[in-house]
Protein backbone atom coordinates (compact mmCIF):
# COMPACT_ATOMS: atom_id res chain seq x y z
CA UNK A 1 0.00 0.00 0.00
CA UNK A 2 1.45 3.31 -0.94
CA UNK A 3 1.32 6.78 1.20
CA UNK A 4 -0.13 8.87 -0.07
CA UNK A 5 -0.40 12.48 0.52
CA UNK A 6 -2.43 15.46 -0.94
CA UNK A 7 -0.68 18.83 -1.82
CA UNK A 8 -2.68 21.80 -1.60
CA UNK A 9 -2.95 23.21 -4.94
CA UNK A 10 -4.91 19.97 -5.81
CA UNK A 11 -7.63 21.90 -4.04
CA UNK A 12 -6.55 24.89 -4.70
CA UNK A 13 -10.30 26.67 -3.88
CA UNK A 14 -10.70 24.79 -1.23
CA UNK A 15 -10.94 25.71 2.47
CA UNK A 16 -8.67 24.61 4.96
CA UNK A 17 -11.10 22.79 6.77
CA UNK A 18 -12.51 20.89 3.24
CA UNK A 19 -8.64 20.37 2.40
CA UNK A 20 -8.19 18.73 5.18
CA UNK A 21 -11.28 16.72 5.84
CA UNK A 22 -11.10 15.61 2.42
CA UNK A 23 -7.25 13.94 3.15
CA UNK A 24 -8.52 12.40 6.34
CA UNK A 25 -11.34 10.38 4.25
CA UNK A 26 -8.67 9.76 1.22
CA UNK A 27 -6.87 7.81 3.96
CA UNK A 28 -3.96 10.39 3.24
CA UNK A 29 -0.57 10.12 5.37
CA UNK A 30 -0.57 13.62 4.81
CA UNK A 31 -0.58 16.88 4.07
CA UNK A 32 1.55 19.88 1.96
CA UNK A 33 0.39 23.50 2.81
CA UNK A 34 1.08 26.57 0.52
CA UNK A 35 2.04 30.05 0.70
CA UNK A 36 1.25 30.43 -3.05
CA UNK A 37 -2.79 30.07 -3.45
CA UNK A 38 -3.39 34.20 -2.85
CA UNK A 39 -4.74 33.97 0.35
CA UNK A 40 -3.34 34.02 3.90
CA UNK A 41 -1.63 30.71 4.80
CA UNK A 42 -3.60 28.25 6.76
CA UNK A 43 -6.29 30.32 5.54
CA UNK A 44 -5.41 33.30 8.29
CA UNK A 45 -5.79 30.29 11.18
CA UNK A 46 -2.85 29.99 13.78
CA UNK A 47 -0.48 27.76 13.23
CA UNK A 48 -1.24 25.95 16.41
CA UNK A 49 -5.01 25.71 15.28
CA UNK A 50 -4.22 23.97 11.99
CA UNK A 51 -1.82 21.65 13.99
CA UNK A 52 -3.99 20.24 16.71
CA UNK A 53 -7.03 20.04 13.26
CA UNK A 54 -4.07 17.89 11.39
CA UNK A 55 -3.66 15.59 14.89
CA UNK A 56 -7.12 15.26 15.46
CA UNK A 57 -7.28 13.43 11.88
CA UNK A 58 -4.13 11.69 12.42
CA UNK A 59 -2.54 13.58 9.41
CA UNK A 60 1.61 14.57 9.41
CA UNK A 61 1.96 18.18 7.69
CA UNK A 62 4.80 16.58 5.03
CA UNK A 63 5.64 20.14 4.74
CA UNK A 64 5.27 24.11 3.77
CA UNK A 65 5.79 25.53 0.47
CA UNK A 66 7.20 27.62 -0.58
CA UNK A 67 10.42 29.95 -0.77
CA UNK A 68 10.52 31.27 -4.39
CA UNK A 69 13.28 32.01 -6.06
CA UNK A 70 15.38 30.62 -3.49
CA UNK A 71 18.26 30.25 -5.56
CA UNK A 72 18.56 34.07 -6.31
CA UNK A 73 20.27 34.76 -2.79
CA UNK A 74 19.45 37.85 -0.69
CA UNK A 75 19.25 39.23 2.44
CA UNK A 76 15.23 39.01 1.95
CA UNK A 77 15.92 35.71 0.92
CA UNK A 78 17.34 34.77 3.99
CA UNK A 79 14.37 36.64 6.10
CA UNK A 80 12.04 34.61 4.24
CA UNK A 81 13.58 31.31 4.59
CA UNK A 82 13.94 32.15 8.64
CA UNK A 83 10.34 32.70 8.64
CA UNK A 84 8.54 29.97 7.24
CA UNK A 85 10.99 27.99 9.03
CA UNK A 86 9.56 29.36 12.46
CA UNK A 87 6.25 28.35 10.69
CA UNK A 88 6.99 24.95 10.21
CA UNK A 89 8.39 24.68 13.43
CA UNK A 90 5.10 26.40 15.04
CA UNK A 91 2.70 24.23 12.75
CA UNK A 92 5.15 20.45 13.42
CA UNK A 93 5.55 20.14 9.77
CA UNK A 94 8.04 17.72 8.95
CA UNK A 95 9.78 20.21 5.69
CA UNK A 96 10.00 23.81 4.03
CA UNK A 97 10.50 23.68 -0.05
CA UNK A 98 12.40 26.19 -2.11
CA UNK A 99 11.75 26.64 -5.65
CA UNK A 100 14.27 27.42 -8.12
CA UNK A 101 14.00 30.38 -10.09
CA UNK A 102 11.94 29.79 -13.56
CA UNK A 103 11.75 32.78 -15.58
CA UNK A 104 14.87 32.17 -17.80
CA UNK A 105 17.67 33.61 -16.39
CA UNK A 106 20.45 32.40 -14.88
CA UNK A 107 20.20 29.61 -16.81
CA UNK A 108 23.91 29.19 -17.95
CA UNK A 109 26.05 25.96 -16.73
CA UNK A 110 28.42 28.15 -14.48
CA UNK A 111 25.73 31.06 -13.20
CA UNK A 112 23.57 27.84 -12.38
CA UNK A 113 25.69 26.20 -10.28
CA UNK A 114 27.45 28.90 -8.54
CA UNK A 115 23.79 30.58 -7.69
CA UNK A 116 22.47 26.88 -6.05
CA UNK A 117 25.30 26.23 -3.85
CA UNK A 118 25.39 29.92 -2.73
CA UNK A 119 21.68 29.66 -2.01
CA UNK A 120 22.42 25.93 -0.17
CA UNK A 121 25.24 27.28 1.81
CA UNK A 122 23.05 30.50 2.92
CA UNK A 123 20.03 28.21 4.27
CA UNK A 124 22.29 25.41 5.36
CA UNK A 125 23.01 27.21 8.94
CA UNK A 126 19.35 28.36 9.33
CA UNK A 127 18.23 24.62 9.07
CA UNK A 128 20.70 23.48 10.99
CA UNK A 129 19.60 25.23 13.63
CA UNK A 130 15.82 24.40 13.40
CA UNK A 131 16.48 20.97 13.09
CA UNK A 132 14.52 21.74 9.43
CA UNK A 133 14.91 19.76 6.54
CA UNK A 134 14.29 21.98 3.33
CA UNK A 135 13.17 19.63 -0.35
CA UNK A 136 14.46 21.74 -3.32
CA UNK A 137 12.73 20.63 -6.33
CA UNK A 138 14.40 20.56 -9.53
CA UNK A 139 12.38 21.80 -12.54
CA UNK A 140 12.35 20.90 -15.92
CA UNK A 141 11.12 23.75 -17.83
CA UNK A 142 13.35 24.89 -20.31
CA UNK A 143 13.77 28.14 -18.78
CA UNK A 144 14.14 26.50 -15.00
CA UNK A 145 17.50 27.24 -13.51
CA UNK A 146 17.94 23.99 -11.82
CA UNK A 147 16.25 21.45 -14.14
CA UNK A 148 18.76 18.41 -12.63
CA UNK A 149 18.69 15.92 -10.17
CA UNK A 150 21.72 15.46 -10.88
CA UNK A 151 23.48 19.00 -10.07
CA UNK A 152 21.30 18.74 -7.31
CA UNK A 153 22.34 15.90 -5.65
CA UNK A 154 26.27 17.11 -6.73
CA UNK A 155 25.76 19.98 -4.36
CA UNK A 156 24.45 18.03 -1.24
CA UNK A 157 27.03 16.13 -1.31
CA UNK A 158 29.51 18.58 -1.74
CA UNK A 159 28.18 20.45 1.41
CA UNK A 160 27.65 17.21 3.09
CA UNK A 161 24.22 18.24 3.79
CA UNK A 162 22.10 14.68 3.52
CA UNK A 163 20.45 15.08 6.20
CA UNK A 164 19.00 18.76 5.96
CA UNK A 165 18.44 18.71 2.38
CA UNK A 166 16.42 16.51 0.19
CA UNK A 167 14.81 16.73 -3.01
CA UNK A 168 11.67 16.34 -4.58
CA UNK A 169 10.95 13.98 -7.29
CA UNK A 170 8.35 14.71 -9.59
CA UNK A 171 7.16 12.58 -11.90
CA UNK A 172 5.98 15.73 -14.07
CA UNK A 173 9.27 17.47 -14.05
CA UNK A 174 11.40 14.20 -14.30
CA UNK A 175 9.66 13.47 -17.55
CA UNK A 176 10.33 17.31 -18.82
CA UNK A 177 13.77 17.14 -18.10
CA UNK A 178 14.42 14.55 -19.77
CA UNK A 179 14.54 11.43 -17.55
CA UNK A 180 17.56 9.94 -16.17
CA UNK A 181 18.84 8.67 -12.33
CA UNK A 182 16.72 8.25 -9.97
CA UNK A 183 17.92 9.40 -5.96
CA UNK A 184 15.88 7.39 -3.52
CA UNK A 185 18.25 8.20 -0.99
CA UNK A 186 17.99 11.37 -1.81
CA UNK A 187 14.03 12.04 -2.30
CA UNK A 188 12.15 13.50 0.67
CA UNK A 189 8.79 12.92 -1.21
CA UNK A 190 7.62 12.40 -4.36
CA UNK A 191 4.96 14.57 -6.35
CA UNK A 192 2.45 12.46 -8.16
CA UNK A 193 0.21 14.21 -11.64
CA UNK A 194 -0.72 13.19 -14.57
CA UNK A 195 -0.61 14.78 -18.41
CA UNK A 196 -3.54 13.29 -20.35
CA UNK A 197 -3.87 15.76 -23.42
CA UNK A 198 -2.49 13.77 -26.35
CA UNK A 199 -2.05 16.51 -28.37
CA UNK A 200 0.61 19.08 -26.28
CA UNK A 201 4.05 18.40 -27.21
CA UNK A 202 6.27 17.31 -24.47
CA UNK A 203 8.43 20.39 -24.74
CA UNK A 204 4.67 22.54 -24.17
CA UNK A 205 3.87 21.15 -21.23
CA UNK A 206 2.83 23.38 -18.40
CA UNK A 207 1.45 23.16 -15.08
CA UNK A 208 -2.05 24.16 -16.30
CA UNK A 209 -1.80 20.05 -17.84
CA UNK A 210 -1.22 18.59 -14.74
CA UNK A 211 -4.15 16.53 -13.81
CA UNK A 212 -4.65 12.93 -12.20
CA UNK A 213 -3.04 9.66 -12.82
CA UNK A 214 -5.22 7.44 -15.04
CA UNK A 215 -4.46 4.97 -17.62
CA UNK A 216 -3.98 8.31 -20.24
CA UNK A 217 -1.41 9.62 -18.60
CA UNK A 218 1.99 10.27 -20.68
CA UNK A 219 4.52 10.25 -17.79
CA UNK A 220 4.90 7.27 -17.10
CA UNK A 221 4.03 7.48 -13.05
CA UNK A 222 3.41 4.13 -12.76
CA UNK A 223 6.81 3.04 -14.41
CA UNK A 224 8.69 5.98 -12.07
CA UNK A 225 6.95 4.86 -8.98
CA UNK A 226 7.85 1.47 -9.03
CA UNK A 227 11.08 2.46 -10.41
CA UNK A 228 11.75 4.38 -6.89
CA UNK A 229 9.93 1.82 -4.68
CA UNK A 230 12.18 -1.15 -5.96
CA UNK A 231 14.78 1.16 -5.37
CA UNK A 232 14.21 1.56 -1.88
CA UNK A 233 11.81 4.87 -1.47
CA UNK A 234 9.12 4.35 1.61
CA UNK A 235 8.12 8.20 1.67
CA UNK A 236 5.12 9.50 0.50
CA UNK A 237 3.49 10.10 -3.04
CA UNK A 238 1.94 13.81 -2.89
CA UNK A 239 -1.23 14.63 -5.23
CA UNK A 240 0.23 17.71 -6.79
CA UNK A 241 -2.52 18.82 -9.67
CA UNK A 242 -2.35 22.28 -10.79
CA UNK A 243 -4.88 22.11 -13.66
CA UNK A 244 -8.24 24.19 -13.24
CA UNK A 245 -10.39 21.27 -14.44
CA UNK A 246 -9.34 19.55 -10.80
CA UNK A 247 -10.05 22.12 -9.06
CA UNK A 248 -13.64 22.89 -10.43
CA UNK A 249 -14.29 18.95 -10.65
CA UNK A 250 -17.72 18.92 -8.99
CA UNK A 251 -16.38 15.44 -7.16
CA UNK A 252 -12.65 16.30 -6.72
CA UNK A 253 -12.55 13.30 -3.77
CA UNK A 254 -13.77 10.69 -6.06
CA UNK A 255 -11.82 11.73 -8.56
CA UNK A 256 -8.57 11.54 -6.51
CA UNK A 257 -10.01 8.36 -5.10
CA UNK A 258 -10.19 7.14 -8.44
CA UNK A 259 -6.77 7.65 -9.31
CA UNK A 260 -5.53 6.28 -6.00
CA UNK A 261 -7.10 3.12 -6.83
CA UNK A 262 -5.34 3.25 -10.51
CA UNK A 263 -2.42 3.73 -9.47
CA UNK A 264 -2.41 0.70 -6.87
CA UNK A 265 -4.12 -1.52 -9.16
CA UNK A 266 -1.28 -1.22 -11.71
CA UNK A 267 1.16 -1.20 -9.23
CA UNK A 268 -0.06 -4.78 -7.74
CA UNK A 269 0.08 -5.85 -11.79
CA UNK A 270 3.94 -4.61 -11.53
CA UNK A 271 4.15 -7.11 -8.95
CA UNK A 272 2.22 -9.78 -10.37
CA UNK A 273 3.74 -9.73 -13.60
């Protein structure tokens, strides 16, 4: 049986209270909160309040997102990092994620790398002391600034920083950026969506696709799933849908439930077979 967890944005109009409710029924291991929806976080509730809601449905907070661009150091930077770790620590969730810069810049072999380990060795110290672990999420947009696991996983273990950083996998942005290793001992979680239109090119993929796994889906999530559990990955798969037709699906909890149930189904066929 996998974990699985529900980010946020899946129900992006949601309330905090339906978000949550709606996990606890799911049989979620848990939950990912946003910054990023244009409302307060935690929907203006203390962080205290949405904690003892979370325990009361026997739900972990996987984590916060987000700090964007974290890799484009500053002192705000730094402020901003320092406060939604206070957050997490306030709320008990279990991770903070920063977000590469994706507007196109920066974008150059030696500006890339010497902009991520600048931005690793500024939060390093802050999580250190918080006892935080931070997931940075490569992605694979063209125009992302760090579209590889691979540079990624270079620069943790240059700073010798296993156990504060972690990344995410993502079976959308694995697919964009072209495939390749796989970090189970590495991954803090794994986001889980789907891209069902046959007709966008790879390379034209956008968030705005991402739906739910079903048996249309182009990115190969089944294959990458049991790619990372056979590697040895026991953390959770997060629902991470940003498409609008999820969030105005008149039955959004079915609908997840319905992929849930896909996705296990194949995955016990991967094991049968």
């Amino acid at each position: 049986m996998l974990g699985f967890g529900l980010n946020q944005v899946t129900m992006a109009n949601a309330s905090i209270d339906e978000f949550i409710e709606t996990a606890a029924r799911l049989g979620m291991v848990g939950v990912e909160l946003r910054n990023d929806l244009g409302r307060p976080i935690f929907d203006g509730l203390s962080a205290d309040n949405v904690q003892q809601k979370l325990q009361v449905h026997g739900l972990r907070l996987l984590g916060l997102s987000q700090i964007y661009p974290f890799n484009r150091w500053s002192e705000k930077t730094a402020a901003d990092v320092q406060a939604l770790i206070a957050l997490a620590v306030e709320a008990n969730a279990e991770t903070i994620s920063l977000i590469p810069s994706n507007n196109g810049t920066g974008i150059d072999a030696a500006t890339r790398q010497s902009d991520l380990m600048r931005s690793l060795e500024g939060c390093l110290p802050l999580l250190e002391a918080a006892n935080m672990v931070a997931l940075v999420e490569p992605l694979g947009f063209a125009r992302s600034s760090l579209r590889s696991k691979n540079d990624l996983v270079a620069a943790i273990e240059a700073l010798g920083a296993q156990s504060s950083l972690r990344l995410v996998h993502d079976t959308f942005h694995h697919t964009l950026s072209g495939g390749g290793p796989i970090y189970p001992e590495h991954t803090g979680i794994v986001h889980i969506s789907g891209v069902a239109d046959a007709d966008v090119p790879l390379g034209q993929m956008e968030d705005a696709h991402r739906v739910l796994v079903d048996a249309d889906d182009r990115l190969g999530n089944v294959d990458q799933i049991t790619a990372l559990r056979g590697a040895g990955y026991q953390g959770a798969y997060s629902f991470e849908c940003f498409s609008p037709d999820i969030h105005r699906h008149p039955s959004v909890e079915d609908a997840i439930r319905t992929s849930m149930n896909f996705i296990s189904s194949q995955l016990q066929k991967e094991i049968a077979a």
